[in-house]
N, C-alpha and C. Protein backbone atom coordinates (compact mmCIF):
# COMPACT_ATOMS: atom_id res chain seq x y z
N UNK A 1 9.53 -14.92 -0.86
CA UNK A 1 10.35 -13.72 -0.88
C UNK A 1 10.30 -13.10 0.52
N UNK A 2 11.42 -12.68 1.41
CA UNK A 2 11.51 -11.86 2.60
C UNK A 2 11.06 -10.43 2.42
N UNK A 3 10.67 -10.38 3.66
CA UNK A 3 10.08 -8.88 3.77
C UNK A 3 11.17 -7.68 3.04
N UNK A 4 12.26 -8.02 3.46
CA UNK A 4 13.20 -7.13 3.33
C UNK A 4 13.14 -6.71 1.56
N UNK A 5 13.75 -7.93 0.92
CA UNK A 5 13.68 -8.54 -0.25
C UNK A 5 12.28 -7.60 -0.77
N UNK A 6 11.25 -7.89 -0.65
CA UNK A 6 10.10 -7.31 -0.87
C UNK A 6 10.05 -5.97 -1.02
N UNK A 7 10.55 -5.36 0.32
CA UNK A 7 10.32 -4.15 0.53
C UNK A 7 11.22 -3.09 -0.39
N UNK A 8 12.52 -3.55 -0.51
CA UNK A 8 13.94 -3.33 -1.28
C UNK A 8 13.62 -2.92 -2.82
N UNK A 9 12.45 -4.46 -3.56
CA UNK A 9 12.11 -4.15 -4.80
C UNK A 9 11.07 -2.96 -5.02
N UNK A 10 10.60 -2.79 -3.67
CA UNK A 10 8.70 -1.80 -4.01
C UNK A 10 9.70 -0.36 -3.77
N UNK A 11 10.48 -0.50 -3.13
CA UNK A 11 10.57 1.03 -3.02
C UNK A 11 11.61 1.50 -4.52
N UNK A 12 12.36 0.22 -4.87
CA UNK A 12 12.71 0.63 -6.43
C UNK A 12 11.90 0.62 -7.21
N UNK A 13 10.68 0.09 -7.73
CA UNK A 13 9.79 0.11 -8.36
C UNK A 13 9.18 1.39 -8.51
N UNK A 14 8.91 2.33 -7.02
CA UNK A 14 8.28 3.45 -6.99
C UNK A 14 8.97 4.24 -7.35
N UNK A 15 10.69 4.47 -7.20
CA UNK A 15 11.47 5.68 -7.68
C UNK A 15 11.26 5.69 -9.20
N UNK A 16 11.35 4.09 -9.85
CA UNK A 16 11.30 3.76 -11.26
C UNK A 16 9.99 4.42 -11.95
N UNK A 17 9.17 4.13 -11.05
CA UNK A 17 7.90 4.85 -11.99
C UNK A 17 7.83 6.39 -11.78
N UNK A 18 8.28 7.06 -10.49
CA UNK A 18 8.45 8.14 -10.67
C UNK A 18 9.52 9.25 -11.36
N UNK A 19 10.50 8.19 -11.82
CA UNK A 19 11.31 8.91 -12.46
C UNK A 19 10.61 8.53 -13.96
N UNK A 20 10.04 7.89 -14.24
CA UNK A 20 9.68 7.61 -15.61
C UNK A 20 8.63 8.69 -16.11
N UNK A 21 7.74 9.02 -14.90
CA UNK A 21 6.77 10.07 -15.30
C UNK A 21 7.49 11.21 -15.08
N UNK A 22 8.49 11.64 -14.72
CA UNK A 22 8.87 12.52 -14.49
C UNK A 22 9.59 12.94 -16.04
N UNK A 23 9.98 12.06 -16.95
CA UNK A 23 10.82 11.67 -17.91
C UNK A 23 9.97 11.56 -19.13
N UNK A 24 8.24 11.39 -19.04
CA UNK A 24 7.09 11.26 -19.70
C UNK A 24 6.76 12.85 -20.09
N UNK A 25 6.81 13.53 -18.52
CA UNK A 25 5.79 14.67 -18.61
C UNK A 25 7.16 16.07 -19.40
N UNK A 26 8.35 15.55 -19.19
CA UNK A 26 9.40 16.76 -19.73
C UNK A 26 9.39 15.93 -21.41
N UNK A 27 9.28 14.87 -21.59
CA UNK A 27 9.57 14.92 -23.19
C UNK A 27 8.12 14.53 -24.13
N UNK A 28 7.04 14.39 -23.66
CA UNK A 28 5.64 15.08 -24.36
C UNK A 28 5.13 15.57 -23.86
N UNK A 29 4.95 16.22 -22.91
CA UNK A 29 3.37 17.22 -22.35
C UNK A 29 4.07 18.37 -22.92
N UNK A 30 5.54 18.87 -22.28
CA UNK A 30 6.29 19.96 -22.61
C UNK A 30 6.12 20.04 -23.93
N UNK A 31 6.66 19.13 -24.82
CA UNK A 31 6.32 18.95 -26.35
C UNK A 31 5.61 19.43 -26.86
N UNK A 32 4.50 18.49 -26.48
CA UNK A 32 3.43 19.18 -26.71
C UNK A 32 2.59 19.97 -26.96
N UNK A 33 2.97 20.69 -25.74
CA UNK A 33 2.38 22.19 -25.12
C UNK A 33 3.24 23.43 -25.29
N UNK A 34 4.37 23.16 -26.24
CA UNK A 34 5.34 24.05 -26.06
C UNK A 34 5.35 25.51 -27.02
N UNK A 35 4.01 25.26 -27.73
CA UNK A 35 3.88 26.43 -28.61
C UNK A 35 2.98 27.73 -27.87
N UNK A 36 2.28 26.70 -26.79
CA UNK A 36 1.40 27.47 -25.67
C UNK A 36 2.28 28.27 -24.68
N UNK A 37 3.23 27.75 -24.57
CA UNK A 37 4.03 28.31 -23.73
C UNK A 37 5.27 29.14 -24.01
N UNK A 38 3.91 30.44 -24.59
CA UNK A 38 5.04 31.46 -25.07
C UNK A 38 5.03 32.72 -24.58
N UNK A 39 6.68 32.15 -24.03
CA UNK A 39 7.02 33.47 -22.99
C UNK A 39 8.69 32.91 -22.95
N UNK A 40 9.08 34.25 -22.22
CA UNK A 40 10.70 33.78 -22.60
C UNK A 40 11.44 33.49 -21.15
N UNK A 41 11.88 32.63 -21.48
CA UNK A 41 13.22 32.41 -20.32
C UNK A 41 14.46 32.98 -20.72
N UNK A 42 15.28 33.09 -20.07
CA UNK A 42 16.59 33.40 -19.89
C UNK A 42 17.11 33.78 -21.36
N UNK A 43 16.12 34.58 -21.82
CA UNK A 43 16.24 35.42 -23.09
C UNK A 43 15.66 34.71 -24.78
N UNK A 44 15.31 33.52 -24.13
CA UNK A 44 15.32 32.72 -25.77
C UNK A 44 13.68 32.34 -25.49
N UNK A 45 12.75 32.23 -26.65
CA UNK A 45 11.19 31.21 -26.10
C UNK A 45 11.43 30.10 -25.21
N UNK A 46 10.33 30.22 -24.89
CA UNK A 46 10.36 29.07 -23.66
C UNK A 46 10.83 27.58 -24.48
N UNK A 47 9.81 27.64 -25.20
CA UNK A 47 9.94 26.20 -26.28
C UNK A 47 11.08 25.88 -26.68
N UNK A 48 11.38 26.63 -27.04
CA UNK A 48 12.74 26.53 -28.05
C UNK A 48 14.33 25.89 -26.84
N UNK A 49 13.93 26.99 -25.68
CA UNK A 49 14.93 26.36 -24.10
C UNK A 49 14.37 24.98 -24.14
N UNK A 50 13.45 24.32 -24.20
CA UNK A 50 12.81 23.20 -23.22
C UNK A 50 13.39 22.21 -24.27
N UNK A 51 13.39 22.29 -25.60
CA UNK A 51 13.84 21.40 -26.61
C UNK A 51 14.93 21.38 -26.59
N UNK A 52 15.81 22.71 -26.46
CA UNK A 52 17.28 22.42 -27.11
C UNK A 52 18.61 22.07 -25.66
N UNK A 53 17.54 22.83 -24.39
CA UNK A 53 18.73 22.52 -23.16
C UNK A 53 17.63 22.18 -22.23
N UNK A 54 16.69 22.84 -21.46
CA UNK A 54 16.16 22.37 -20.66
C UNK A 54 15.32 20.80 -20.49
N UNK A 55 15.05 20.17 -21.55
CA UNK A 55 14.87 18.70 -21.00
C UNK A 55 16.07 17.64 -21.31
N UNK A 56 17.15 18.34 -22.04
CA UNK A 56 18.30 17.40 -21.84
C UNK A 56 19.16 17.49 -19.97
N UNK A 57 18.81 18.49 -20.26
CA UNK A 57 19.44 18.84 -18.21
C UNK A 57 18.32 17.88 -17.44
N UNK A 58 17.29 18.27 -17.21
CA UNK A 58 16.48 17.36 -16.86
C UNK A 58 16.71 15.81 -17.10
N UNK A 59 17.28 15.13 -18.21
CA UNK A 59 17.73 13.63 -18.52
C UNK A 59 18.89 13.72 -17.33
N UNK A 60 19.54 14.34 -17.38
CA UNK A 60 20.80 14.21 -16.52
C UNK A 60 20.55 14.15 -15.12
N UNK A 61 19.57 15.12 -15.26
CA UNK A 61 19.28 15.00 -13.60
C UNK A 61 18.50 14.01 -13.13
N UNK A 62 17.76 13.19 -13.98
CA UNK A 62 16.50 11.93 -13.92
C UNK A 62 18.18 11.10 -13.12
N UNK A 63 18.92 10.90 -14.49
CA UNK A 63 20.23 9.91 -14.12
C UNK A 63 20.36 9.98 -13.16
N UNK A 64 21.21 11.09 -12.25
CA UNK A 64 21.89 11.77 -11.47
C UNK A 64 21.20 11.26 -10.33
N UNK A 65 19.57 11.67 -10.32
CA UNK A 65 19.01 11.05 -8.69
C UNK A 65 18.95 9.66 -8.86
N UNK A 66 18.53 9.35 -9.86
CA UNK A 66 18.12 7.63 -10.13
C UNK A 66 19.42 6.96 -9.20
N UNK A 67 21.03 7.26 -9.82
CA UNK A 67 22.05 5.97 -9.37
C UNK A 67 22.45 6.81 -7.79
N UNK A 68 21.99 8.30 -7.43
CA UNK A 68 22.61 8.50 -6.09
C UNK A 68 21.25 7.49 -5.45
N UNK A 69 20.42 7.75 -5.29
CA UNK A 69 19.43 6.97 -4.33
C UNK A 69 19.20 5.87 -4.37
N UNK A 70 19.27 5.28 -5.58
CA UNK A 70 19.52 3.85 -5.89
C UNK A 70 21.07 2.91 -4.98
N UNK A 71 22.14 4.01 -5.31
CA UNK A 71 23.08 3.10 -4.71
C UNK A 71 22.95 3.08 -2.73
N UNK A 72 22.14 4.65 -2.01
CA UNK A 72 21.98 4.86 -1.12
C UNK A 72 20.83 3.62 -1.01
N UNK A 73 20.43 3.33 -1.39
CA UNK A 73 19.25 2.35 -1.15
C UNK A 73 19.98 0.62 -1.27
N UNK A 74 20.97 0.60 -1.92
CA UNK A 74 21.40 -0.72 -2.37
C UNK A 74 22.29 -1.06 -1.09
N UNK A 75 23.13 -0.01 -0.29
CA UNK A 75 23.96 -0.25 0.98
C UNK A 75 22.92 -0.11 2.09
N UNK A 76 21.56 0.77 2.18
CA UNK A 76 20.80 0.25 3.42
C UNK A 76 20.81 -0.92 3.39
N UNK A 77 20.55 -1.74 2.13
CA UNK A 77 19.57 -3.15 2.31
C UNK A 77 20.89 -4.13 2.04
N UNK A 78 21.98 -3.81 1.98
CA UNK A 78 23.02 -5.04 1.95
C UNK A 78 23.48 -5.20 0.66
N UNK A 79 23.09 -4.74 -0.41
CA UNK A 79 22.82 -5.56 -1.48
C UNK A 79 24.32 -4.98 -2.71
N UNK A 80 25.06 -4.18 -2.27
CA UNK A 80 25.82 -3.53 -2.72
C UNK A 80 26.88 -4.42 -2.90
N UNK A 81 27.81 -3.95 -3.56
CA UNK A 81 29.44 -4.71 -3.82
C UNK A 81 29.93 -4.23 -2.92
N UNK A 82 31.06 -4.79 -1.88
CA UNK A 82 32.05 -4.38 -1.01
C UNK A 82 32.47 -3.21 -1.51
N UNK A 83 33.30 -3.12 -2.57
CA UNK A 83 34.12 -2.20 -2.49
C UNK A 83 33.34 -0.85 -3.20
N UNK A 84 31.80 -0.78 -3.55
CA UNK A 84 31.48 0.41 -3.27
C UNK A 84 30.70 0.97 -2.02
N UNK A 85 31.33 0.33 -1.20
CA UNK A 85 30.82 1.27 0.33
C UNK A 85 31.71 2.49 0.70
């Protein structure tokens, strides 16, 4: 395997695991912990935001960075389709 090649998969590997914990800690720790965490946001319990909108926004936004940096990462290294440059 080339360095490049190499290097291309480790740095997807690392966004992958960091978006995964990132995706771990909003849909059980929050879970979890969400009866502890009572206090209100933007007028409603905290818990009750984190279940019903705040970790679905969060999914979107996991998406959202995952395919922008992913595809920014796929045209550094060549690896892209022509016609999405």
């Amino acid at each position: 395997m080339t360095l490049s090649r190499h290097s291309y998969w480790k740095k997807t590997r690392a966004l992958t695991i960091a978006l995964l914990l990132l995706w771990f800690t909003v849909t059980f720790v929050a879970a979890y912990n969400a009866r502890s965490l009572a206090f209100t946001f933007l007028g409603w319990p905290f818990s009750y935001y984190m279940a019903a909108q705040g970790s679905l926004l969060v999914y979107l936004l996991i998406v959202f960075v995952y395919a922008r940096l992913q595809h920014r990462r796929d045209i550094a290294f060549g690896v892209s389709d022509p016609q999405d440059d």
